[in-house]
Protein backbone atom coordinates (compact mmCIF):
# COMPACT_ATOMS: atom_id res chain seq x y z
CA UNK A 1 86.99 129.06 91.14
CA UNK A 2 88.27 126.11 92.17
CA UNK A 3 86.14 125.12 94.86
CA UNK A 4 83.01 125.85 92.03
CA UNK A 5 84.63 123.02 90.01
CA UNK A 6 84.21 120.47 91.96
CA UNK A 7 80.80 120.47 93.28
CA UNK A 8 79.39 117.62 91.14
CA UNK A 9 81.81 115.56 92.57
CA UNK A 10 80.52 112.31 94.15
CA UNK A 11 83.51 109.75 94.12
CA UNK A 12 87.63 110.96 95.05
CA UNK A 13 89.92 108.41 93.66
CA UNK A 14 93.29 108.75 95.26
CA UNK A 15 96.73 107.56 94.13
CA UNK A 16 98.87 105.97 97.31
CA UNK A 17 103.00 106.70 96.68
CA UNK A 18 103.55 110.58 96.29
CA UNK A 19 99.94 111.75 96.49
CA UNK A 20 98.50 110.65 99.94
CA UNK A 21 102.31 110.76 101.77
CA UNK A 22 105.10 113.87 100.98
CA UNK A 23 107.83 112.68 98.39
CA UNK A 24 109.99 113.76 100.85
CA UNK A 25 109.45 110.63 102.63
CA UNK A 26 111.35 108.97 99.92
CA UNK A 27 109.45 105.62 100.59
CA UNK A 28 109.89 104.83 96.80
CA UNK A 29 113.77 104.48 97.34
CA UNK A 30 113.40 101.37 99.87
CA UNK A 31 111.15 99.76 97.36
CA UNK A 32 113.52 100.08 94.44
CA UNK A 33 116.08 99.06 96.29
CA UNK A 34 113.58 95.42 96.84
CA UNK A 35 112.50 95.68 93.29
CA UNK A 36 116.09 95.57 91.94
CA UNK A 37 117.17 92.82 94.21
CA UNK A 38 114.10 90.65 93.19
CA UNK A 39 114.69 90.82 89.35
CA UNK A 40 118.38 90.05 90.02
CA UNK A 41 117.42 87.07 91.81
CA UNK A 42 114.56 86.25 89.41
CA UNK A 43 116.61 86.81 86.22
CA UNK A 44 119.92 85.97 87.24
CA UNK A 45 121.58 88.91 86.78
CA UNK A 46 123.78 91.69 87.73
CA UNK A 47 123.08 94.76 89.47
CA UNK A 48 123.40 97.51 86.86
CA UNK A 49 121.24 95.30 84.45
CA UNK A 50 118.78 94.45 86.90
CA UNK A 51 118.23 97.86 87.90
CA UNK A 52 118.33 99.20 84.18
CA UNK A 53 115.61 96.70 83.69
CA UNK A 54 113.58 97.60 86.43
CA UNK A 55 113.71 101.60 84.82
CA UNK A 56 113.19 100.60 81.12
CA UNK A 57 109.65 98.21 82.47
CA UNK A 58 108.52 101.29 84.25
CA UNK A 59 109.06 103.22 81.42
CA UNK A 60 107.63 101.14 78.54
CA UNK A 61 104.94 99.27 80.52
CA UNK A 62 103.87 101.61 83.29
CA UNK A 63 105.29 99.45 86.65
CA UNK A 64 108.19 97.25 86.53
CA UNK A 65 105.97 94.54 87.42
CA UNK A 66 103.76 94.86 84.32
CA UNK A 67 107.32 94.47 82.11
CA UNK A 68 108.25 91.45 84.44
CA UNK A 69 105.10 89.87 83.89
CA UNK A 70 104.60 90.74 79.72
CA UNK A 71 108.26 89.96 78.68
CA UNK A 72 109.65 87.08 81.44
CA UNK A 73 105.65 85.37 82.05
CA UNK A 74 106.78 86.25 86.23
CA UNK A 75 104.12 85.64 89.30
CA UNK A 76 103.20 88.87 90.34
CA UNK A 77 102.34 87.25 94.07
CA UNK A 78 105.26 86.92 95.26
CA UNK A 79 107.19 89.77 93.69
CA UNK A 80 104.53 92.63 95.37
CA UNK A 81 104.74 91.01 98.46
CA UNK A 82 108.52 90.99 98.73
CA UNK A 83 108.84 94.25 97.09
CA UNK A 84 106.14 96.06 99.72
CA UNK A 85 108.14 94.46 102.64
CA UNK A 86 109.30 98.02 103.88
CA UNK A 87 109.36 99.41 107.50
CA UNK A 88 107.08 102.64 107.84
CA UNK A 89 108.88 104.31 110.45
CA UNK A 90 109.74 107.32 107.51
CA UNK A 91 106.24 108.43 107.63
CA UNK A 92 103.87 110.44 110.33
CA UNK A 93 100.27 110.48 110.67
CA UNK A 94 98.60 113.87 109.06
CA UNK A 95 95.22 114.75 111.05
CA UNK A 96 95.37 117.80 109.09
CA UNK A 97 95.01 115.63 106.06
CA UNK A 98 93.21 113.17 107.89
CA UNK A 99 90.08 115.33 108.70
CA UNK A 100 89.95 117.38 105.42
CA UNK A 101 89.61 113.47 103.58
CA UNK A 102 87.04 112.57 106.00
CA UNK A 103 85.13 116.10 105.18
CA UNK A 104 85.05 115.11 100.95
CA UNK A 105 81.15 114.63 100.78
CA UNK A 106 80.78 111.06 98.81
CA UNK A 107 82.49 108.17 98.80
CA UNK A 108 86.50 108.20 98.94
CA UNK A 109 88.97 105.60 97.49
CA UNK A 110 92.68 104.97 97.22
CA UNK A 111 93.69 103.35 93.69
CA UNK A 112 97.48 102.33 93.67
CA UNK A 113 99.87 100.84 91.46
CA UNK A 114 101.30 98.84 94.17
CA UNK A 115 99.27 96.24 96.26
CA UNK A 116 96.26 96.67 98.36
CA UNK A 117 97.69 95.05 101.94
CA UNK A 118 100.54 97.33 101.37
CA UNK A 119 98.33 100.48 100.82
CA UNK A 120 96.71 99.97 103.84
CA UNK A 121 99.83 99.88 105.72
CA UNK A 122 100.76 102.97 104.39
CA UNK A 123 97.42 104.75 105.94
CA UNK A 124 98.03 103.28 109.35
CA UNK A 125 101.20 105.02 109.18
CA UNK A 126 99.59 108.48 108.02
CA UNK A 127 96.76 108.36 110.21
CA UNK A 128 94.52 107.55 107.76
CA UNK A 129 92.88 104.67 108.33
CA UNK A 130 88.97 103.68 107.76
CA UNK A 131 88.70 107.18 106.15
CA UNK A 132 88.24 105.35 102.26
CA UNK A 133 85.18 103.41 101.43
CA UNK A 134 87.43 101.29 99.12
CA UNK A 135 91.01 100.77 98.57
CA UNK A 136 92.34 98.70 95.32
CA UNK A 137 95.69 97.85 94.57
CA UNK A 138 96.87 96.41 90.93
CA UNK A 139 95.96 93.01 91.99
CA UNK A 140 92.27 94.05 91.15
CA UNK A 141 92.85 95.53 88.16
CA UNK A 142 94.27 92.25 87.17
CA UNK A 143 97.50 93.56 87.34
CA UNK A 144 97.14 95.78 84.38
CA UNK A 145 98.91 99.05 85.26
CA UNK A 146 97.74 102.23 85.34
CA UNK A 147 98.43 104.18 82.69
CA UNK A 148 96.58 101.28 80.49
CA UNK A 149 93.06 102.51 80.14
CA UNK A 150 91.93 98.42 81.06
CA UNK A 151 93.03 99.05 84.16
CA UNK A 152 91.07 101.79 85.34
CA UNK A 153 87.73 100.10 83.53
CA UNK A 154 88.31 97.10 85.27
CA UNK A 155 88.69 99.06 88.90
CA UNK A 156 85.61 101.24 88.32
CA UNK A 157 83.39 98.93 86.83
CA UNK A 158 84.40 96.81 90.03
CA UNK A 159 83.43 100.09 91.78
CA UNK A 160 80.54 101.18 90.17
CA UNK A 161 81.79 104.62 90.10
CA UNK A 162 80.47 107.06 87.39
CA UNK A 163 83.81 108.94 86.26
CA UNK A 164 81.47 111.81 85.31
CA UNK A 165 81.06 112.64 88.61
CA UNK A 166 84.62 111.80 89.79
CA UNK A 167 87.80 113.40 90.67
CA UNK A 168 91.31 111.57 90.78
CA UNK A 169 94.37 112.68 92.60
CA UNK A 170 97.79 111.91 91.16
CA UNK A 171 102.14 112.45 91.41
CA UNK A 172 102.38 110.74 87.94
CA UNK A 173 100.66 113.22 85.12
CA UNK A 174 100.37 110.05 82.63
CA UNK A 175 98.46 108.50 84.67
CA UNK A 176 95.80 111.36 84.27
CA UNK A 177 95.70 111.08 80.59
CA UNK A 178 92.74 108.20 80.62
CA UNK A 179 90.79 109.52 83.99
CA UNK A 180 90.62 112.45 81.57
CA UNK A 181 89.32 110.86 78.94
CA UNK A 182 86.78 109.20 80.28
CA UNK A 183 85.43 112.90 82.18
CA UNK A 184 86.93 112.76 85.29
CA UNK A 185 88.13 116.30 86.80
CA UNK A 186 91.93 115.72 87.42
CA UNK A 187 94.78 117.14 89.94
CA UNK A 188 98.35 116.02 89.28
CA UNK A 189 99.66 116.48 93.25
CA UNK A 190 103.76 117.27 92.15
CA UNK A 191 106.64 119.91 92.96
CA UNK A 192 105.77 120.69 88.89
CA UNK A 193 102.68 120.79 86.96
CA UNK A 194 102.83 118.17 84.35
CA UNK A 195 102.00 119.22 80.51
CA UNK A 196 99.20 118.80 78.65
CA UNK A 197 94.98 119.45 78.94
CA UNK A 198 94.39 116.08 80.76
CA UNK A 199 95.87 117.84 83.76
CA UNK A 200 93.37 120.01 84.67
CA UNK A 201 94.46 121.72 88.30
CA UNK A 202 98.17 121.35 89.78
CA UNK A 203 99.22 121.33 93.34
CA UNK A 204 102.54 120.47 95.36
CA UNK A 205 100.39 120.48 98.83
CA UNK A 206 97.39 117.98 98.75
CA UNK A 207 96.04 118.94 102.13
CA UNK A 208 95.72 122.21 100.84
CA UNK A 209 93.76 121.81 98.23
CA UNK A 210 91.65 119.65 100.03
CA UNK A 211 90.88 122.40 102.46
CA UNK A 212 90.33 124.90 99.51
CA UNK A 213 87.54 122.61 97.90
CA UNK A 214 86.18 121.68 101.28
C-alpha cells in the first residue's frame, strides 16, 4: 500500500537536520549553542535572554533567523555562516541510505532551512554526496522560512518542479502543512507521528521507508 502510493512520483524533496542524518546525532545542539552566542553578541545581551529569543523566533517565525531578520532588520550572511561553523565528526556515512536515494527514479533534492554550503557538508559526512540533482538552502528562498508558503513557491518555481508529482520528506510536521496543500504526498520522518491530514505517512527510520517504496 505504500509502495502503490508513490508511483507517480517524479521529484523527492528532502529536508537536511533530522530527516537525512539520525536525531541522535544531536547536530542541532552545536548549532544552538552558535545561534545563542551570535544574538548575544548581535543584540547585546545576556544569555538567558538571548537564548529565550532565539526559541520564541523559531517559534513565531519558523527559524530564528527569520525573527532576527523581521524584528532587528539583521544580515542573514554572516549569521548562517557563523552559525553552520560546526565540526562533523558526530555523523557517519549511510551506504544503506546512500544507495536506496540513488535508486528513487526522478530527480532528488535536499531543501533546508539552514544554508546550502552547509548542507552539502552535511552529505559529505553521510556519504551522500552527488546523489541530489539540486540542493537549496534558505538563501534561495530569499530567506523566507519554511513553514511560509513563499518560501516553498519561490524554491520550486526556481526548480521547476510540479508538486503534483512530488513527495517531501520532513522531522518538522508544520512544515508539511503547505507541501500538502499544494498536492504533494508527505512523510513526517520523527520518533512520533505529528497530527493532522497534511501528514500523510509517518516513519522514525527514513532508510526504511526508502527501501519499502523502492
Amino acid at each position: 500500500m505504500t509502495a502503490a502510493s508513490f508511483t507517480h512520483i517524479s521529484d523527492w524533496v528532502f529536508d537536511l537536520d533530522h530527516t537525512l542524518y539520525p536525531p541522535e546525532a544531536r547536530l542541532f545542539d552545536l548549532i544552538e549553542v552558535r545561534m545563542t552566542a551570535w544574538v548575544m553578541q548581535t543584540l547585546g545581551v545576556d544569555h538567558t535572554e538571548a537564548d529565550r529569543l532565539r526559541k520564541l523566533y523559531w517559534a513565531r517565525h519558523g527559524t530564528t533567523l527569520a525573527g532576527l531578520m523581521r524584528e532587528h532588520d539583521v544580515d542573514p550572511d554572516p549569521y548562517l555562516h557563523d552559525v553552520h561553523d560546526i565540526p562533523m565528526d558526530r555523523l557517519s556515512p549511510d551506504p544503506v541510505l546512500a544507495e536506496r536515494i540513488r535508486a528513487l527514479p526522478g530527480r532528488r533534492i535536499v531543501y533546508t532551512n539552514g544554508s546550502a554550503p552547509y548542507a552539502e557538508r552535511v552529505l559529505a559526512a553521510r556519504g551522500l554526496s552527488g546523489l541530489f540533482d539540486a540542493i537549496y538552502g534558505v538563501e534561495h528562498a530569499g530567506y523566507h522560512p519554511k513553514p511560509d508558503r513563499v518560501a516553498y513557491e519561490t524554491i520550486f518555481a526556481r526548480d521547476g518542479l510540479k508538486t503534483s508529482g512530488a513527495a517531501m520528506f520532513e522531522d518538522d510536521a508544520r512544515n508539511l502543512k503547505v507541501p500538502h496543500t499544494m498536492g504533494m504526498r508527505t512523510v513526517h520522518v520523527a520518533a512520533e507521528r505529528g497530527a493532522g491530514e497534511h501528514i500523510h505517512f509517518h516513519t522514525d527510520d527514513l532508510s526504511d521507508f526508502l527501501g519499502r517504496l523502492i
